[in-house]
C-alpha atoms as a PDB file:
ATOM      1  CA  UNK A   1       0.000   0.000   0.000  1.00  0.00           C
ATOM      2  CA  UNK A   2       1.578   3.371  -1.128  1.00  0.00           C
ATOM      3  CA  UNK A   3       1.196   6.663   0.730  1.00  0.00           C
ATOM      4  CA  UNK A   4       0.129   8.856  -2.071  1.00  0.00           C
ATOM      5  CA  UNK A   5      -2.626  11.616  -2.019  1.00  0.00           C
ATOM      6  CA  UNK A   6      -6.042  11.395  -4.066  1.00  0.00           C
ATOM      7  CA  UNK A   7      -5.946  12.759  -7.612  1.00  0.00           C
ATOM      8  CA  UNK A   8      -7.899  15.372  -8.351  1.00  0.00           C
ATOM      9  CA  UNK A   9      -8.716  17.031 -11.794  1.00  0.00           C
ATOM     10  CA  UNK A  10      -9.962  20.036 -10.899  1.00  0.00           C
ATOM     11  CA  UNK A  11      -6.483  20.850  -9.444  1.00  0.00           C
ATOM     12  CA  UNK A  12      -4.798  20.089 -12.622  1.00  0.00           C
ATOM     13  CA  UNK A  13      -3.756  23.033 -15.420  1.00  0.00           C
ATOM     14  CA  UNK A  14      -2.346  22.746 -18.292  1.00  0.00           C
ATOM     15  CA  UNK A  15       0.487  25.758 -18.925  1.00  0.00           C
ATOM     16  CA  UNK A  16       1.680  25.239 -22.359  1.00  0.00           C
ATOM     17  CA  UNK A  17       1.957  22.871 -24.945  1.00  0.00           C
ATOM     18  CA  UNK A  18       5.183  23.139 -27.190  1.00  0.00           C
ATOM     19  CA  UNK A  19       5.032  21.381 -30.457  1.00  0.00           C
ATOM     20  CA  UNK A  20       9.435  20.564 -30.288  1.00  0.00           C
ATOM     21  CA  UNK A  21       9.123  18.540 -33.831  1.00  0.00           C
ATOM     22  CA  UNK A  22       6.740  18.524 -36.690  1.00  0.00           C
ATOM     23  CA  UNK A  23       8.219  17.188 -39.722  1.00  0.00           C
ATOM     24  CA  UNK A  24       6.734  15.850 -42.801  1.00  0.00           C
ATOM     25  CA  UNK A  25       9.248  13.920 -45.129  1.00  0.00           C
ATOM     26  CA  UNK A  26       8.568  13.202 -48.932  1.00  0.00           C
ATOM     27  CA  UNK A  27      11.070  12.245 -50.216  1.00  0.00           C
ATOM     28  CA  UNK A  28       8.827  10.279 -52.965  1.00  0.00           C
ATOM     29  CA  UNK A  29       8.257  13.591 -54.085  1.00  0.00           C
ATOM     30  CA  UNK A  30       4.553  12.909 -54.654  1.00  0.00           C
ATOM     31  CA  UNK A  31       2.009  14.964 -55.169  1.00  0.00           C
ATOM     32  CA  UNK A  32      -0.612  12.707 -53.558  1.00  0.00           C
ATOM     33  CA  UNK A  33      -1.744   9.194 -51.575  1.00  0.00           C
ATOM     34  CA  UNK A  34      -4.403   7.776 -52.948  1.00  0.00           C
ATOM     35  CA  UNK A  35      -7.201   7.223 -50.594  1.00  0.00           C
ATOM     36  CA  UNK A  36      -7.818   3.638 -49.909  1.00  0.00           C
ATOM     37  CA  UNK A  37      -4.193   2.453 -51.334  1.00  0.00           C
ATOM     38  CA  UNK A  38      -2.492   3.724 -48.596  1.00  0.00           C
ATOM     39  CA  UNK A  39      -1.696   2.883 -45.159  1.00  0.00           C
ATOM     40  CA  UNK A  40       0.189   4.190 -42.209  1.00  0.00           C
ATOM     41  CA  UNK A  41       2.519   2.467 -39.761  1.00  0.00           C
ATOM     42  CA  UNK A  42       2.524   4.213 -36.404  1.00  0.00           C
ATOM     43  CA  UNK A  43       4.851   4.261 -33.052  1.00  0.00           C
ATOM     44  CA  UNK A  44       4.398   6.393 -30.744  1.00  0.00           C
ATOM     45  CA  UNK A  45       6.272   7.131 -26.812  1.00  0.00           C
ATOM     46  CA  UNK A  46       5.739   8.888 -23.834  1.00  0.00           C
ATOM     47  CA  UNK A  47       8.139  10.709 -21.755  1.00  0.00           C
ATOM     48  CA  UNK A  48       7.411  11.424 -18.121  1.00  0.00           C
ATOM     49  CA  UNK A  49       9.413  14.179 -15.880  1.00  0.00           C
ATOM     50  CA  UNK A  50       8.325  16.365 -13.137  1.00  0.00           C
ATOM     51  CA  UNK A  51       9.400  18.952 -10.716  1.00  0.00           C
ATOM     52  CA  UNK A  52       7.974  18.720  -7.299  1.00  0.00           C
ATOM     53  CA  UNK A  53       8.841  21.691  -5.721  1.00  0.00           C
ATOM     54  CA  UNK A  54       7.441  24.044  -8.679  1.00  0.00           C
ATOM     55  CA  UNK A  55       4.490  21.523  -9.125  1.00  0.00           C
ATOM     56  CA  UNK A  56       4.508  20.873 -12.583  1.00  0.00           C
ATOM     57  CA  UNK A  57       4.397  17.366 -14.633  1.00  0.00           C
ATOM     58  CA  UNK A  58       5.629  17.158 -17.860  1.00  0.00           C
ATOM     59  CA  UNK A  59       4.188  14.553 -20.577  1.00  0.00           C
ATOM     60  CA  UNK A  60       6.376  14.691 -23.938  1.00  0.00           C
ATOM     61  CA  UNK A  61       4.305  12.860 -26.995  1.00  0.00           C
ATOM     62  CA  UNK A  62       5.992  11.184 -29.732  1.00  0.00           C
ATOM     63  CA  UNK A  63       4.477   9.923 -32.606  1.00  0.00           C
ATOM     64  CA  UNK A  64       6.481   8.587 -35.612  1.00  0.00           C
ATOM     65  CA  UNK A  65       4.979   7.806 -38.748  1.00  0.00           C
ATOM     66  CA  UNK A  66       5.667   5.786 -42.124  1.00  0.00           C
ATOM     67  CA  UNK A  67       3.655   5.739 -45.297  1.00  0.00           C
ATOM     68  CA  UNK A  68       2.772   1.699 -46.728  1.00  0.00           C
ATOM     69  CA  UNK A  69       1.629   0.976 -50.129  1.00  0.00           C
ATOM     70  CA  UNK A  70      -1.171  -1.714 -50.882  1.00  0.00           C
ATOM     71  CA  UNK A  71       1.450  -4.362 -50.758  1.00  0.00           C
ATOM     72  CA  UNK A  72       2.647  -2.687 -47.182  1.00  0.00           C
ATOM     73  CA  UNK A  73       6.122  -1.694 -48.630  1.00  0.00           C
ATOM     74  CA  UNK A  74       7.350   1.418 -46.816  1.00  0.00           C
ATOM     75  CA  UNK A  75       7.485   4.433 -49.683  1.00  0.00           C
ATOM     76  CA  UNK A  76       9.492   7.291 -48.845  1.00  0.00           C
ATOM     77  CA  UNK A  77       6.882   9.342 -47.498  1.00  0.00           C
ATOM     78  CA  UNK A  78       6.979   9.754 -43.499  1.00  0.00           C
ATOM     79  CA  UNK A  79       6.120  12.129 -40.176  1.00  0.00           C
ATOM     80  CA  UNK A  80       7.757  12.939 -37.134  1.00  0.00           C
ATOM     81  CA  UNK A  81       6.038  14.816 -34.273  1.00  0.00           C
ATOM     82  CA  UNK A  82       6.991  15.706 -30.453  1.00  0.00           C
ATOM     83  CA  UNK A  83       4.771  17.124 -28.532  1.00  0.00           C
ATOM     84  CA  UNK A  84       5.580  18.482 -24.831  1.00  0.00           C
ATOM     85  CA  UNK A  85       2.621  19.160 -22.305  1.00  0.00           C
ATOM     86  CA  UNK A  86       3.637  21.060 -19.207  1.00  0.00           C
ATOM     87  CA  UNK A  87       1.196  21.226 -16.713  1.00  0.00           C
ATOM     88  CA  UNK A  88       0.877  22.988 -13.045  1.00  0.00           C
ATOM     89  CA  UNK A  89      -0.634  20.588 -10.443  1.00  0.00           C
ATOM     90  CA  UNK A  90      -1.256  22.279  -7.126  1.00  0.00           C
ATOM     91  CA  UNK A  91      -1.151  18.679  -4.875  1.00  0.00           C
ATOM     92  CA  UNK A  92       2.226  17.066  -6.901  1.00  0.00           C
ATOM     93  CA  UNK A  93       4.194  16.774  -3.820  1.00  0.00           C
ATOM     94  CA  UNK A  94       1.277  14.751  -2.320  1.00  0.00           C
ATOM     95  CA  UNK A  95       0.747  12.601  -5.799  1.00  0.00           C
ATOM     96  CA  UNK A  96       4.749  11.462  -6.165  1.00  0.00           C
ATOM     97  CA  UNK A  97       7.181  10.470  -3.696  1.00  0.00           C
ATOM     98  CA  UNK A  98      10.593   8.891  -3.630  1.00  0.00           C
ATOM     99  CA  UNK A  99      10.755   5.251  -3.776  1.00  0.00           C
ATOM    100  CA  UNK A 100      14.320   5.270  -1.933  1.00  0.00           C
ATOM    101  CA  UNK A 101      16.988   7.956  -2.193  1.00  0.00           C
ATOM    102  CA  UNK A 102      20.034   5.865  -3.770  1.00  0.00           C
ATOM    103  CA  UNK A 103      18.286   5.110  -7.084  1.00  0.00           C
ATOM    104  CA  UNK A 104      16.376   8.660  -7.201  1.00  0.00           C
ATOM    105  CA  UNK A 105      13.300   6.531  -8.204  1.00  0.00           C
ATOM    106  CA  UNK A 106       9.639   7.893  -7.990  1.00  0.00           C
ATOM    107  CA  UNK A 107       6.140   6.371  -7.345  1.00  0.00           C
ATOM    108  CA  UNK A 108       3.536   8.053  -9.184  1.00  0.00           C
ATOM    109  CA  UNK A 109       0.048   8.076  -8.537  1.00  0.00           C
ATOM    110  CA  UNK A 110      -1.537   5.779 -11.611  1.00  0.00           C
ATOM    111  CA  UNK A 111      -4.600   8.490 -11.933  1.00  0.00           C
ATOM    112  CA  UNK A 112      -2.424  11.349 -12.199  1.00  0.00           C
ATOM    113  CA  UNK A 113      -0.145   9.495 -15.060  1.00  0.00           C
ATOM    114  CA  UNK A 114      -3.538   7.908 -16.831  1.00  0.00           C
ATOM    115  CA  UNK A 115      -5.230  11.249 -16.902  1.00  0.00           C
ATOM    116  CA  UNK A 116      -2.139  13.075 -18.149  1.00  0.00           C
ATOM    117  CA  UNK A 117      -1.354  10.538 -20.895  1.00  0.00           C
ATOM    118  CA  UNK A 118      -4.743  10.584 -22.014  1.00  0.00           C
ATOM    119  CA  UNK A 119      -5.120  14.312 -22.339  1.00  0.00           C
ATOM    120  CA  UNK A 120      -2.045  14.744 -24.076  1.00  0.00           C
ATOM    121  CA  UNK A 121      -3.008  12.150 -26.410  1.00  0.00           C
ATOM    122  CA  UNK A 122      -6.273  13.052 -27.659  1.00  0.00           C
ATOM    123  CA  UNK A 123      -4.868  16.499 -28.005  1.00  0.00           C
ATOM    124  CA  UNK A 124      -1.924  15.331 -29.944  1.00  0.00           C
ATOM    125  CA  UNK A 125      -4.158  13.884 -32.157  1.00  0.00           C
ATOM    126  CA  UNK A 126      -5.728  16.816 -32.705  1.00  0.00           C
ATOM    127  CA  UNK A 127      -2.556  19.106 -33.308  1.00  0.00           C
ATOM    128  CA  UNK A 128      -1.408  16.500 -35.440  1.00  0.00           C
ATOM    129  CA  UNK A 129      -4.376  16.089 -37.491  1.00  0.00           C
ATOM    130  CA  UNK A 130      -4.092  20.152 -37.840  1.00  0.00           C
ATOM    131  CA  UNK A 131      -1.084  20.189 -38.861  1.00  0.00           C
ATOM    132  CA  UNK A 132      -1.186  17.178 -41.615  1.00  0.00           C
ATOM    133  CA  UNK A 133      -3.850  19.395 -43.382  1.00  0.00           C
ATOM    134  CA  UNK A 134      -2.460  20.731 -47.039  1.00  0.00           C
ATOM    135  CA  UNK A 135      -0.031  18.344 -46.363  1.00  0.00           C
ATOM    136  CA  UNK A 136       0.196  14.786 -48.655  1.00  0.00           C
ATOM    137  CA  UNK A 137      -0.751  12.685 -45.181  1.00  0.00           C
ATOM    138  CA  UNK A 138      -3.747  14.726 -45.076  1.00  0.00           C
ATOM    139  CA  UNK A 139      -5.746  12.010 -44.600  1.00  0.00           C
ATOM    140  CA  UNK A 140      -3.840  10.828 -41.358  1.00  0.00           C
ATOM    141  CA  UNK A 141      -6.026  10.864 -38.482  1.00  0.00           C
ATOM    142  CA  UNK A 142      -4.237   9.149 -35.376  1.00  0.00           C
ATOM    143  CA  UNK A 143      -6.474   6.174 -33.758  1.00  0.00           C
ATOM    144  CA  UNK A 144      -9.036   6.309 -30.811  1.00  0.00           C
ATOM    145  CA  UNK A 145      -6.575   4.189 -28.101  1.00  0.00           C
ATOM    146  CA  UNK A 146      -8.040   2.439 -25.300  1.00  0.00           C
ATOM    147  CA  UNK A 147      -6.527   3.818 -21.584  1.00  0.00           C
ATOM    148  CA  UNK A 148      -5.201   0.526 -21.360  1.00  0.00           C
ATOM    149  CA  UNK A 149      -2.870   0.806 -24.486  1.00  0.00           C
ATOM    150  CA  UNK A 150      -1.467   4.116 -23.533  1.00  0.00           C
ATOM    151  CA  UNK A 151      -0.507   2.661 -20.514  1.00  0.00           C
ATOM    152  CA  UNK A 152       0.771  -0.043 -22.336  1.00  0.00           C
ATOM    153  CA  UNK A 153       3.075   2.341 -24.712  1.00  0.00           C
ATOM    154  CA  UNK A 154       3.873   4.868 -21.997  1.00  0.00           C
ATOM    155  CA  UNK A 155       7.384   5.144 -20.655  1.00  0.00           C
ATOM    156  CA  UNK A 156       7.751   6.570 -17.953  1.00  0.00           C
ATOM    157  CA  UNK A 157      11.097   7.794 -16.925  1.00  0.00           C
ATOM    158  CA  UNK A 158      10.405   9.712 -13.487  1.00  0.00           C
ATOM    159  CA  UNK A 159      12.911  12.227 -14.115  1.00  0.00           C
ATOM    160  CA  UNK A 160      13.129  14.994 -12.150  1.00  0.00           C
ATOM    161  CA  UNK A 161      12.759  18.400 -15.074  1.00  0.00           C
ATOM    162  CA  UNK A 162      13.990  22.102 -14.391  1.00  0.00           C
END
């Protein structure tokens, strides 16, 4: 049994969003993607930090992505986006604590980091959708992901951030 506080939305804020990457690649040089003929391979990754004492959390979204033709061959058409979400939580220093001071290890509390992961990734999906507009991935849209595969993708580092 751990010792951490209750999360609570309403104490959550979200300060800024900084897009650090959004690169579109075509080096197929083509002027299109045919809808239905296309497909696209996605990875994505989660980076955790926070700073206690100034009570915010940081959640940095990565998404990478690869174009497939109907045979699933990778064409030279591809995406790259990181996307860092810096929010202010007024009860951090009740929500993480230290697991032992040696390894500088950190138990989060698993609502704060399953209602941070899945904010930033619906609204990743929306800046990324945004930005793919006028773009030949235009008809990107990122997928709907269950809780339980963000979780499942996340990787947390429990860094400490400045």
């Amino acid at each position: 049994m751990n010792n951490l506080g209750v999360f609570n939305i309403d104490l959550v804020k979200m300060d800024q969003i900084v897009i650090t990457n959004a690169a579109i690649d075509n080096k197929a040089q083509l002027s299109s993607l045919e809808k239905g003929k296309h497909e696209f391979s996605l990875t994505y990754g989660f980076v955790l930090g926070h700073n206690i004492s100034d009570k915010k959390f940081r959640v940095i979204f990565s998404c990478n992505i690869n174009t497939l033709n109907e045979n699933y061959e990778n064409i030279d058409v591809s995406a790259k986006f990181d996307i860092a979400f810096l929010y202010r939580i007024e009860n951090l220093d009740e929500l993480i604590t230290k697991k032992n001071e040696k390894d500088q290890l950190f138990e989060i509390n698993e609502d704060l980091v399953t209602s941070l992961t899945n904010l930033s990734y619906s609204t990743s999906r929306g800046i990324i959708y945004s930005k793919c507009q006028s773009t030949i991935i235009k008809n990107l849209i990122l997928p709907i992901l269950s809780t339980s595969k963000l979780l499942e993708i996340l990787k947390p580092t429990n860094k400490e951030i400045n």
